[in-house]
Protein backbone atom coordinates (compact mmCIF):
# COMPACT_ATOMS: atom_id res chain seq x y z
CA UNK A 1 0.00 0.00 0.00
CA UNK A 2 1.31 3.65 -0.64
CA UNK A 3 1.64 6.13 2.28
CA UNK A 4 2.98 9.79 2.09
CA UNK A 5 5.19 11.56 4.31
CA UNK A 6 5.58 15.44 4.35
CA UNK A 7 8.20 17.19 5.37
CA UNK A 8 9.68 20.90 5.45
CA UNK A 9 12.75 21.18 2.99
CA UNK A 10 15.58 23.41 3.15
CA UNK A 11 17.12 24.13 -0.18
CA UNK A 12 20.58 26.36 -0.14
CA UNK A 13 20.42 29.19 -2.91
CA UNK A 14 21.71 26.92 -5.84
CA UNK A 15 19.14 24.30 -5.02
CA UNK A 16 16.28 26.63 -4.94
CA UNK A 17 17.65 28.18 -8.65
CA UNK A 18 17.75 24.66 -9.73
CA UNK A 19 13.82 24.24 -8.60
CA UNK A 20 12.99 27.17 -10.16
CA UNK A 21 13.93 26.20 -13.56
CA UNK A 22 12.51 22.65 -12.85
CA UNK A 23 9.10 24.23 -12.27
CA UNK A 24 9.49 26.54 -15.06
CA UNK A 25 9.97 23.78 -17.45
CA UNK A 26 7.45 21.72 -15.96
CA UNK A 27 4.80 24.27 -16.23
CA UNK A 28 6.70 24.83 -20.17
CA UNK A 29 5.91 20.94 -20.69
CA UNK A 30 2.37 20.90 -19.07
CA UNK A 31 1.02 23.80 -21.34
CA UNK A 32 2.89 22.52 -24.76
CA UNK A 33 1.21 18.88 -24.47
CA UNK A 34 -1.57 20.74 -23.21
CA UNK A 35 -2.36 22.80 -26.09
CA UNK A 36 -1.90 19.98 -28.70
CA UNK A 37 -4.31 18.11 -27.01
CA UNK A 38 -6.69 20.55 -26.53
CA UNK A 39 -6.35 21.38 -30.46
CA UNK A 40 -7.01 17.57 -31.26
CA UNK A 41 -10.21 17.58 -29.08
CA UNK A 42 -11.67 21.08 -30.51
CA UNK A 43 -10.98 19.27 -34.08
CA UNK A 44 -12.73 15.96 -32.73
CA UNK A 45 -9.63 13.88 -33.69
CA UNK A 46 -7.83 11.41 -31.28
CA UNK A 47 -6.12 12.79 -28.76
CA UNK A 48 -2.49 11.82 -29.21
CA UNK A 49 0.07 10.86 -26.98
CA UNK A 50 2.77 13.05 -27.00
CA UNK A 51 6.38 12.91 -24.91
CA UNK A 52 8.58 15.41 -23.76
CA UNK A 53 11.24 14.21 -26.31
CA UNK A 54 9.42 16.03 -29.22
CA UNK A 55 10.25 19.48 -27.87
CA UNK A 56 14.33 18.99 -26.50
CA UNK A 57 15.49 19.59 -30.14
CA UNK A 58 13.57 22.72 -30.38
CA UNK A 59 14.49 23.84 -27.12
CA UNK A 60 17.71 22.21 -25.89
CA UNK A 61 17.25 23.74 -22.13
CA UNK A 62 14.96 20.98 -21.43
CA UNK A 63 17.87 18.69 -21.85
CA UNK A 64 19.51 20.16 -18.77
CA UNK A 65 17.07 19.25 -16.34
CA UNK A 66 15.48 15.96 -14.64
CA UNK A 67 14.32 13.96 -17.63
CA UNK A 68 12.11 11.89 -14.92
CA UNK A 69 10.32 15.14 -13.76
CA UNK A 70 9.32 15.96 -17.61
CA UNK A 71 7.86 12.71 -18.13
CA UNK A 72 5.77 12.44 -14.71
CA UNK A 73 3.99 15.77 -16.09
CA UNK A 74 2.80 13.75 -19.05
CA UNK A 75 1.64 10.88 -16.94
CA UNK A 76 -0.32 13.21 -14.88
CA UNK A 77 -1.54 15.42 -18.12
CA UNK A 78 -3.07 12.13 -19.07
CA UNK A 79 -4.38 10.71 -16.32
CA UNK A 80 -6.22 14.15 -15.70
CA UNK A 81 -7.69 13.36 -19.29
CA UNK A 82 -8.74 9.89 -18.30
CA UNK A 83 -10.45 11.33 -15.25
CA UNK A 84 -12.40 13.76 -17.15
CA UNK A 85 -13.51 11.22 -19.82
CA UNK A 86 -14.27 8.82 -17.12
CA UNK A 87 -16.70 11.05 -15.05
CA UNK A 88 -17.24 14.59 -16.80
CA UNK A 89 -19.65 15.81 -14.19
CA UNK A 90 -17.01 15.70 -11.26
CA UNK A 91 -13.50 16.48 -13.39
CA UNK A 92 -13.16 19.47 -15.61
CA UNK A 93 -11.08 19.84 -18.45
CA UNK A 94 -6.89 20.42 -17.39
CA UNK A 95 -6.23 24.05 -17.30
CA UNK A 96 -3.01 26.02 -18.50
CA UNK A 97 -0.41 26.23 -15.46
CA UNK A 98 0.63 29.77 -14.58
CA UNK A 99 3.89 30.70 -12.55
CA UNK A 100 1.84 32.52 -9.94
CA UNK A 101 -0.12 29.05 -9.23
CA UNK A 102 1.61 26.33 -6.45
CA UNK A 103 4.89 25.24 -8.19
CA UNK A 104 5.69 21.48 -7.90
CA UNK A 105 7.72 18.62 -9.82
CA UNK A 106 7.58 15.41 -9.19
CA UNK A 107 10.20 12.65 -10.16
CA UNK A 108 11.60 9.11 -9.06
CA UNK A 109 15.29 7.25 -8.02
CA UNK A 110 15.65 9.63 -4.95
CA UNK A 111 17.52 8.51 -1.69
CA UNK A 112 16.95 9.40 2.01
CA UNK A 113 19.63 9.86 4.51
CA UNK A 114 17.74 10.24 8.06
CA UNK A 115 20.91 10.18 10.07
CA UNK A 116 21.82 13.42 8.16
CA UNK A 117 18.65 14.97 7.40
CA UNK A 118 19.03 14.86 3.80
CA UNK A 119 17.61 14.14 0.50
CA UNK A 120 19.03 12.91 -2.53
CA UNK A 121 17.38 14.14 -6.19
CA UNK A 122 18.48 13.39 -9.52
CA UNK A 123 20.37 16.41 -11.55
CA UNK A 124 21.77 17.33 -7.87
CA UNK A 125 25.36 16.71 -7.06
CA UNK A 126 24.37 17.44 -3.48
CA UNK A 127 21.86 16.37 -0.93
CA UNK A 128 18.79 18.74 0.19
CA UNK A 129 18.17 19.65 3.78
CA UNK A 130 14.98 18.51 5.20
CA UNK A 131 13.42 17.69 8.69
CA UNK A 132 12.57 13.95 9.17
CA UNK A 133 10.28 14.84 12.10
CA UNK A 134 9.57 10.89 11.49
CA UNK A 135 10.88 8.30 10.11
CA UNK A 136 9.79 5.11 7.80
CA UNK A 137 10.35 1.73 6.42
CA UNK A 138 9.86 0.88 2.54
CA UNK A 139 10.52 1.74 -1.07
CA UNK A 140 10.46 5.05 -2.09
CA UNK A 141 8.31 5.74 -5.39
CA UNK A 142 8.35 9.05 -5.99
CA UNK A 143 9.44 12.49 -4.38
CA UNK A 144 7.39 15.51 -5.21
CA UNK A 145 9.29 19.12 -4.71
CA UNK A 146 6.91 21.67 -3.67
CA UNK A 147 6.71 25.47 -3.46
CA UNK A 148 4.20 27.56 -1.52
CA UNK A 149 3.28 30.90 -2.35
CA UNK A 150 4.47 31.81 0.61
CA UNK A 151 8.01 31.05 -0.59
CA UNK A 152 8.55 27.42 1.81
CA UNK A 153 9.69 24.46 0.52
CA UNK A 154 8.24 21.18 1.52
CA UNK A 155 8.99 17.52 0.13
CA UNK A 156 6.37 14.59 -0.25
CA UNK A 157 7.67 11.25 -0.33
CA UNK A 158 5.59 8.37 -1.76
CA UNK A 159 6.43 5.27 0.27
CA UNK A 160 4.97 1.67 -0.84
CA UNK A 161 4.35 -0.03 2.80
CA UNK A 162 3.50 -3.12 4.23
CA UNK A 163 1.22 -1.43 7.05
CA UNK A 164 0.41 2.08 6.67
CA UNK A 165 -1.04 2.25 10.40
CA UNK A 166 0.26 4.64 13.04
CA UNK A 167 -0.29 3.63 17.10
CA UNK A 168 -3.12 1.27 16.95
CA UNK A 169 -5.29 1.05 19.64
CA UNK A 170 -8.34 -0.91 20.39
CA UNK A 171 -11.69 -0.02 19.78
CA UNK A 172 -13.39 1.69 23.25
CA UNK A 173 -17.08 1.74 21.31
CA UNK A 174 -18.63 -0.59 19.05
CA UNK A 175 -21.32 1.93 16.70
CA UNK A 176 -21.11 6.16 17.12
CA UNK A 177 -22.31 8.29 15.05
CA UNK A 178 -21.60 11.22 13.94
CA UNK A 179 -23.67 14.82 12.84
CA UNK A 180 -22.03 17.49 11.49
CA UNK A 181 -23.26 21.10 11.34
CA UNK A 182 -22.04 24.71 11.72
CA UNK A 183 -22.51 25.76 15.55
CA UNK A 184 -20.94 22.26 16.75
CA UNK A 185 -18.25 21.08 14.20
CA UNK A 186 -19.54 17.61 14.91
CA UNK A 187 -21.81 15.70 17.55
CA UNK A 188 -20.67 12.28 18.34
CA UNK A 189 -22.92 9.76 19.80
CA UNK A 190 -21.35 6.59 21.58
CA UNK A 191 -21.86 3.88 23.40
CA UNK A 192 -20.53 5.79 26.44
CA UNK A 193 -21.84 9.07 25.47
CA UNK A 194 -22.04 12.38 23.60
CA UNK A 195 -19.34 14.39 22.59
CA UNK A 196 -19.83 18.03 20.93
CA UNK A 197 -16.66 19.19 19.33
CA UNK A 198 -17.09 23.36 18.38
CA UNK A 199 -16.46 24.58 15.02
CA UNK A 200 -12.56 25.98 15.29
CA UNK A 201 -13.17 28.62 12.21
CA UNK A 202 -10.06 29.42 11.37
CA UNK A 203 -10.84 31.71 8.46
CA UNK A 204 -13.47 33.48 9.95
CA UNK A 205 -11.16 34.37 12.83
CA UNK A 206 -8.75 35.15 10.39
CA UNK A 207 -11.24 37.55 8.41
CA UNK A 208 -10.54 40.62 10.19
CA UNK A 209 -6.99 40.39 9.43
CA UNK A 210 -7.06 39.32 6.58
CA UNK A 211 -8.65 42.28 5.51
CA UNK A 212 -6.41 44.60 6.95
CA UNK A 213 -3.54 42.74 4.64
CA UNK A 214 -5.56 43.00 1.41
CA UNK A 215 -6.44 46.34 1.84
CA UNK A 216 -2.86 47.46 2.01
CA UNK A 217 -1.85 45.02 -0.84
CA UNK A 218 -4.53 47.34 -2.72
CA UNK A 219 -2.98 50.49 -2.05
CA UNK A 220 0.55 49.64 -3.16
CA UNK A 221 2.11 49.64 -6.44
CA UNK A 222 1.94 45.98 -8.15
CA UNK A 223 5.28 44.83 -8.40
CA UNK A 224 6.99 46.52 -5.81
CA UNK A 225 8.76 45.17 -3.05
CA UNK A 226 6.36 46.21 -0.45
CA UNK A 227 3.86 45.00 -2.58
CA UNK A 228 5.44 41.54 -2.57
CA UNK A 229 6.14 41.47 1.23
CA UNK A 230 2.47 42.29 1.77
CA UNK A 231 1.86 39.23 -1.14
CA UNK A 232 3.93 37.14 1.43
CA UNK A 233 2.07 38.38 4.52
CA UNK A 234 -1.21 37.00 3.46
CA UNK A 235 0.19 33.96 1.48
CA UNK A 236 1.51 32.90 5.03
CA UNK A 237 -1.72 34.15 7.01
CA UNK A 238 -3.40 31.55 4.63
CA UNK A 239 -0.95 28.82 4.38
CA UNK A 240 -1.49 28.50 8.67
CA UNK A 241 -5.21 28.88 8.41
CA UNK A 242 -4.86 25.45 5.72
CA UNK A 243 -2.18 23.80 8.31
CA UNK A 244 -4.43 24.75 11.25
CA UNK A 245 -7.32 23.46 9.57
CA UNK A 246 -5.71 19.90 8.46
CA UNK A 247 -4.23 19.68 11.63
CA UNK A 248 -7.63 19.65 13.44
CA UNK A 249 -8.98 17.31 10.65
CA UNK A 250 -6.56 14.73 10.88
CA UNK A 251 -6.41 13.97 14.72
CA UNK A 252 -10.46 14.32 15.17
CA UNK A 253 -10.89 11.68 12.47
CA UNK A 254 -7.58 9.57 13.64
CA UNK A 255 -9.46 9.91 17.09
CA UNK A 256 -13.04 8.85 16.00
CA UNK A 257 -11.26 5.95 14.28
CA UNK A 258 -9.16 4.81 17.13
CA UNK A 259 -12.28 4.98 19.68
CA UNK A 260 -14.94 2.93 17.26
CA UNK A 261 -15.06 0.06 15.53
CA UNK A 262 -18.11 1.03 13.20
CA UNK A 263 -18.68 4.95 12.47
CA UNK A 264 -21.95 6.22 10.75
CA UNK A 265 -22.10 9.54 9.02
CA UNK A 266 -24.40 11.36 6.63
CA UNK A 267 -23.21 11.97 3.02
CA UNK A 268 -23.85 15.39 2.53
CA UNK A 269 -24.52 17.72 -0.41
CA UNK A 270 -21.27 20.69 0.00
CA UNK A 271 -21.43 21.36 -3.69
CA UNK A 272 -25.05 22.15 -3.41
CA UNK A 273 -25.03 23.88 0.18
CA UNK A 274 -21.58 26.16 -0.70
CA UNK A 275 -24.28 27.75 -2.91
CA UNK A 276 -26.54 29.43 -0.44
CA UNK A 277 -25.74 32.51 1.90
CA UNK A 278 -23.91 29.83 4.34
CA UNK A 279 -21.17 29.04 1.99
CA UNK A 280 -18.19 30.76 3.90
CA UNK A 281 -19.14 29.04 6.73
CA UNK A 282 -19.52 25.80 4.90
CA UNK A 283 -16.53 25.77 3.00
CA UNK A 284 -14.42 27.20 6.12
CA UNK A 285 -15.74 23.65 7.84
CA UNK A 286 -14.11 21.31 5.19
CA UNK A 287 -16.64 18.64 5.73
CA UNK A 288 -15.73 16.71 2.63
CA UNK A 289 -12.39 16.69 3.68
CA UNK A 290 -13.01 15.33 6.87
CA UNK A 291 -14.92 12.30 5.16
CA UNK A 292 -11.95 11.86 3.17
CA UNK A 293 -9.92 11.81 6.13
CA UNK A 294 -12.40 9.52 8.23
CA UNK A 295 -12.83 6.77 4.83
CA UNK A 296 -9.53 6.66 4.35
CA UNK A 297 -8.37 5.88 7.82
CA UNK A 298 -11.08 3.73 8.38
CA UNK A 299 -9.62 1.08 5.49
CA UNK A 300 -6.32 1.58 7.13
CA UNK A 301 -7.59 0.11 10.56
CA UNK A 302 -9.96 -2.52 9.28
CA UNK A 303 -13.09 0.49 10.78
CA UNK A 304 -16.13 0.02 8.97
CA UNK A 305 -17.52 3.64 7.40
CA UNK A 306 -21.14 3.52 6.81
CA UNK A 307 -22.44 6.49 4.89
CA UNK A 308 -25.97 6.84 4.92
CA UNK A 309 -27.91 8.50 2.20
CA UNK A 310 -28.27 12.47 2.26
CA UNK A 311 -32.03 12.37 2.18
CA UNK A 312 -32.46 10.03 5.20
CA UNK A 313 -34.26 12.13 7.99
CA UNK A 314 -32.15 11.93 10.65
CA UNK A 315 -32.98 15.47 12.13
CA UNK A 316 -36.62 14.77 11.70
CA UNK A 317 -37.29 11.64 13.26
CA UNK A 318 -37.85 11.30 16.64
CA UNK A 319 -34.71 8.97 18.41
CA UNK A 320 -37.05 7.32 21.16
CA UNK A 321 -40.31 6.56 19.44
CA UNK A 322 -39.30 7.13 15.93
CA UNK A 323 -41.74 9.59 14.96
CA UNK A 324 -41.24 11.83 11.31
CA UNK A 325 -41.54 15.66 12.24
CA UNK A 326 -41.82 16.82 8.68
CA UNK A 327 -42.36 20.62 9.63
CA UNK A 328 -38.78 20.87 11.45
CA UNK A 329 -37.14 23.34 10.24
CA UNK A 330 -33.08 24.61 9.91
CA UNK A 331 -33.08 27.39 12.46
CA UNK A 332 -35.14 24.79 14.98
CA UNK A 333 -32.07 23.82 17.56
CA UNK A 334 -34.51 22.31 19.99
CA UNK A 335 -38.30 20.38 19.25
CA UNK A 336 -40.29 18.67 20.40
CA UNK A 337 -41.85 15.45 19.20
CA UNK A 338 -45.32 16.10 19.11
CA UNK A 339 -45.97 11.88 19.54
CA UNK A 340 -44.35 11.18 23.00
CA UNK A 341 -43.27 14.68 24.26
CA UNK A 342 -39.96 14.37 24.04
CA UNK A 343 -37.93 17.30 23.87
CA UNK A 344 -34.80 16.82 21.58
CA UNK A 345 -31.62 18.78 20.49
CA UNK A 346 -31.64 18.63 17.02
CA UNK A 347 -27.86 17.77 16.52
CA UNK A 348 -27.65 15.16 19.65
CA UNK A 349 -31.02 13.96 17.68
CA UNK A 350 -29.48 13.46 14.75
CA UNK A 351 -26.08 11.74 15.59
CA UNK A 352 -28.50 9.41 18.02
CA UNK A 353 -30.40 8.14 14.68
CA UNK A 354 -27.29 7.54 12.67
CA UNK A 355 -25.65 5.24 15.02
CA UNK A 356 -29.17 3.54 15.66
CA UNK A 357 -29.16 3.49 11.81
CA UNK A 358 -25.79 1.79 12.24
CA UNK A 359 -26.35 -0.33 15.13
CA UNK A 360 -29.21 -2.25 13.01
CA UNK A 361 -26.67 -2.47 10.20
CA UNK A 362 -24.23 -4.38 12.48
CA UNK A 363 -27.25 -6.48 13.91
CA UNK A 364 -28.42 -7.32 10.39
CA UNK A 365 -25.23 -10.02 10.14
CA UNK A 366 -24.23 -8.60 7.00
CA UNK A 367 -21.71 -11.08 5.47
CA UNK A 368 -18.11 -9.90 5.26
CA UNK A 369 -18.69 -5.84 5.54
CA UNK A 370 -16.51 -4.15 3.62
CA UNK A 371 -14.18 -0.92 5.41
CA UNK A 372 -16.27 1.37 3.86
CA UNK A 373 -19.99 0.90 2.72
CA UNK A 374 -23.00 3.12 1.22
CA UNK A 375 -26.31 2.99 2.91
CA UNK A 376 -28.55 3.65 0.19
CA UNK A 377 -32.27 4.64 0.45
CA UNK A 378 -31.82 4.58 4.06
CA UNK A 379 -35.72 5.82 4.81
């Protein structure tokens, strides 16, 4: 199985110059097979499959740099193309690259040196500096060189390993389950209780001085060098609001994981609700990326992820006598179920109807349940 491993990177000045034209003639690459391919699909012909050989003769600086890096950007020019044939509703078209865009190259035959903190690249006669904050065991597939716009360097290391799981613990509940909404970040049902965790919002906190920054990016010249130290400031106010954000991501869903063996969450509609008034909010909450984070893990330690259909009526139903209160609605934080008089919060509701949803899925003896599974037509 493959695993990645960031790390921050510390290139000296004839390192970073060497990156630099790396990404250059990556992005140089990217847009010339682009735009050939592009021409052959407005013309309704095949698309061919062109290398990065065909332009060295015509311009011999490619021949200077990482050979491997050239051909990984047509590998991932046409994967992007299967991807968009495959499902053209969810993947667009591939786009030009720009140099003001996230530079990155990726390429293969690298060597690590923990003991010295360095990494080994092809085209380099000498090793990178970079923090190995942890170390692992396998065969390295491919490093990936990447610049911020905030100017930092970090390296990603594709590993093929023969267990890609981190502290394993057992299993404290059997079923939670788990709503998600904008005043609590999530509300987690267990066996032995429920949890709220609040919404951390780090770029509405952020807002304010954010703000500030773009308004005095406004005022000064473009170009400048105070322009481009403001350019930096907010690069880096955004780059820790992303970090922040993924750090909070990854050890809530490593911590749901470790605690339960089966987790049940609603599949939700964030295309559809980043549309309305909410979608700041929304999108500041990341909730696809925490389902990403939570199916993932969950085939990693054997978990089983049950995802249960968007239109099941989880806030709705009553969680004692299982009553349908079809007039609830969004701004209602508390009801009451007008069967048995029970007075419910609506996100302790919910969560408390996906893990009974979940806890007759585990008492249904389903043969051989798969890590991750798709409760369909739940109501």
């Amino acid at each position: 199985m493959l695993k990645a491993y960031k790390y921050p990177a510390y290139p000296d000045e004839a390192q970073k110059e060497f990156f630099e034209k790396t990404f250059g003639c990556c992005r140089f690459v990217w847009n010339k097979l682009l735009e050939e391919k592009l021409q052959a699909l407005k013309e309704k012909k095949s698309i061919p499959r062109i290398t990065p050989a065909k332009y060295k003769q015509d311009h011999p600086f490619l021949k200077e740099l990482d050979s491997l890096a050239l051909a990984n950007v047509q590998l991932q020019l046409e994967q992007t193309f299967r991807n968009y044939f495959k499902n053209k509703e969810h993947f667009g078209l591939p786009k030009l690259k720009r140099k003001k865009d996230k530079q990155s190259y990726t390429t293969n035959n690298c060597k690590v040196d923990f003991e010295k903190g360095l990494i080994y690249l092809p085209k380099l006669k000498t090793g990178v500096k970079v923090r190995f904050h942890r170390k692992f065991e396998g065969r390295i597939k491919s490093v990936t060189i990447v610049k911020t716009k905030a100017g930092k360097y970090y390296t990603s290391i594709l590993v093929e390993v023969q267990d890609t799981r981190n502290k394993v613990k057992k299993p404290q509940n059997l079923v939670c389950g788990i709503d998600v909404g904008l005043k609590s970040f999530a509300t987690i049902v267990t066996d032995k209780g429920i949890i709220k965790v609040e919404s951390p919002k780090y770029l509405i906190k952020a807002e304010k001085r954010l703000k500030r920054l773009q308004r005095a990016l406004a005022r000064k010249q473009k170009g400048s060098q105070n322009w481009e130290k403001n350019r930096i400031q907010i690069a880096k106010e955004f780059e820790y609001i992303q970090n922040s954000r993924g750090d909070f991501l990854h050890k809530l869903s490593k911590a749901i994981i470790d605690e339960s063996q089966v987790v049940v969450v609603e599949s939700l509609n964030v295309k559809g609700l980043s549309q309305t008034h909410l979608a700041k909010h929304i999108l500041d909450s990341s909730w696809t990326t925490f389902l990403q984070y939570l199916e993932y893990k969950a085939k990693w330690y054997n978990r089983t992820l049950i995802k249960v259909d968007r239109f099941y009526p989880s806030s709705k139903t009553c969680s004692v006598c299982g009553y349908v209160y079809s007039d609830l609605k969004l701004s209602d934080r508390e009801w009451e179920c007008p069967h048995c008089k029970t007075i419910h919060d609506r996100d302790i509701n919910a969560a408390t109807n996906l893990r009974n949803f979940g806890l007759l899925y585990v008492g249904l003896g389903q043969p051989e349940v798969t890590p991750v599974e798709s409760a369909k037509n739940a109501r």
